[in-house]
Protein backbone atom coordinates (compact mmCIF):
# COMPACT_ATOMS: atom_id res chain seq x y z
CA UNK A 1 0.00 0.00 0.00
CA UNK A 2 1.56 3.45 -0.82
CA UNK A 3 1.99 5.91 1.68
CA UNK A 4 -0.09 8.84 2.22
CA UNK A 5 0.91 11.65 1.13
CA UNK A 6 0.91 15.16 3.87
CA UNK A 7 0.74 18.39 4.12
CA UNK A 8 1.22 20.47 7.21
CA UNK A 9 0.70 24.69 7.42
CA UNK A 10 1.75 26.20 10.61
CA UNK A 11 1.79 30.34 11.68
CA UNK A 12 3.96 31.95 13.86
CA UNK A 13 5.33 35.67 14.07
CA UNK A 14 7.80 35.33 11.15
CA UNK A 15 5.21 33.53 9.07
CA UNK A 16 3.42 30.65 7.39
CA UNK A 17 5.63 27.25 7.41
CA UNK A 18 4.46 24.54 4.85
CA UNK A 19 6.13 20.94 5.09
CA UNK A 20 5.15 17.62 3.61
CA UNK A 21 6.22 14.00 4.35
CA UNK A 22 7.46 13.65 0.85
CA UNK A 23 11.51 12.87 -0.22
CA UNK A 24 12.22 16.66 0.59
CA UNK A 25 15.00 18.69 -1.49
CA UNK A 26 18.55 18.05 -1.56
CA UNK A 27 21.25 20.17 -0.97
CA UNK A 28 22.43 20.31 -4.40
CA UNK A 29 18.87 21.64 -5.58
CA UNK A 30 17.93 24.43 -2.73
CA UNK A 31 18.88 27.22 -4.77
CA UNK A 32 18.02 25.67 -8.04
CA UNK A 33 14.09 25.06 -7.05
CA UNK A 34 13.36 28.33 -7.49
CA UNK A 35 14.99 28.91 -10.96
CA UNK A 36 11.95 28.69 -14.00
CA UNK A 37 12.53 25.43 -15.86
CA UNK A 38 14.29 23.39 -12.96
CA UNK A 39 12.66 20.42 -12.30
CA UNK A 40 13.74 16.50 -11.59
CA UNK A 41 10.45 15.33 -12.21
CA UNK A 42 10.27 13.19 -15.69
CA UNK A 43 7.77 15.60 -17.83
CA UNK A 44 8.01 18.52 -15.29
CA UNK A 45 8.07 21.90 -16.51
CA UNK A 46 9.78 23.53 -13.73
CA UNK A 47 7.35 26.31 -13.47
CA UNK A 48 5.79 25.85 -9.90
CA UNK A 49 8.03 27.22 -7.35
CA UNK A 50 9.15 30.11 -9.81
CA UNK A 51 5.59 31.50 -10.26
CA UNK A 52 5.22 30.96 -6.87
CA UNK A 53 8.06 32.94 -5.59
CA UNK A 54 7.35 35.61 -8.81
CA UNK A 55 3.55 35.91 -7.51
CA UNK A 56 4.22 36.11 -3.60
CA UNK A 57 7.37 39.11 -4.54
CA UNK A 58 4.77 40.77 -6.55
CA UNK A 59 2.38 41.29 -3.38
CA UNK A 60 5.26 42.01 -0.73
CA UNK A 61 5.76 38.21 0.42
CA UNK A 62 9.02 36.38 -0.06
CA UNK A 63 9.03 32.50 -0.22
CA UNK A 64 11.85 30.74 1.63
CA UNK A 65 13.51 27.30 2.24
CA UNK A 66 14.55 27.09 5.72
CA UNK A 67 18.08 25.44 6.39
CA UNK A 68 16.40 22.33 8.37
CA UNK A 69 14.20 20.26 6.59
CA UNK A 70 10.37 19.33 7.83
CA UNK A 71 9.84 16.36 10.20
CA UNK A 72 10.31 13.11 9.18
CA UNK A 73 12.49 14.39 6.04
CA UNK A 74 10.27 16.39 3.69
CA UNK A 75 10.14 19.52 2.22
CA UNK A 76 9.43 22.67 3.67
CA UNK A 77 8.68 26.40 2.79
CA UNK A 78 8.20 29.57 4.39
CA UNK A 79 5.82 32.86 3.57
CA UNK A 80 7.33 35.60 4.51
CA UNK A 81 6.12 39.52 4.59
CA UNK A 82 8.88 41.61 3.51
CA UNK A 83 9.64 44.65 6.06
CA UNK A 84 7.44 47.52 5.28
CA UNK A 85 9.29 50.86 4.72
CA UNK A 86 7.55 52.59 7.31
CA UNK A 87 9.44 56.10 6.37
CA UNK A 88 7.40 55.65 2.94
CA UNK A 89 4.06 55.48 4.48
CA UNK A 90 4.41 51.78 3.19
């Protein structure tokens, strides 16, 4: 029988924090999994994390790998809010 797959969302102060139970991301690739057309999946475009980094910049957010990887191994996210320039009135 095939495992389940997971997803887990958790808030704090600096955040939103998404992690799954899948094969999470090696070293090699944490930079790379944000670049448009990376992918290691056969047929993958390599479009998902890009536009989702893209569309979270575009609306003051920035999306983030952490350096330790979710429980039990998989891979995991963060949504950040970028500072606000308060000087700006931003």
């Amino acid at each position: 029988m095939p495992s389940r797959k997971g997803l887990k969302l958790d808030a704090d102060e600096r955040g939103y924090l998404f992690s799954d139970n899948g094969r999470g991301i090696p070293a090699r690739d944490r930079e790379a999994v944000f670049e448009q057309g990376f992918t290691r999946k056969p047929g993958g475009r390599g479009l998902g994390l890009f536009i989702s980094r893209e569309i979270l910049r575009g609306i003051g957010f920035t999306l983030e790998l952490p350096d330790s990887p979710a429980a039990g191994g998989g891979a995991q996210f963060r949504i950040v809010q970028e500072a606000r320039d308060e000087d700006n009135g931003e």
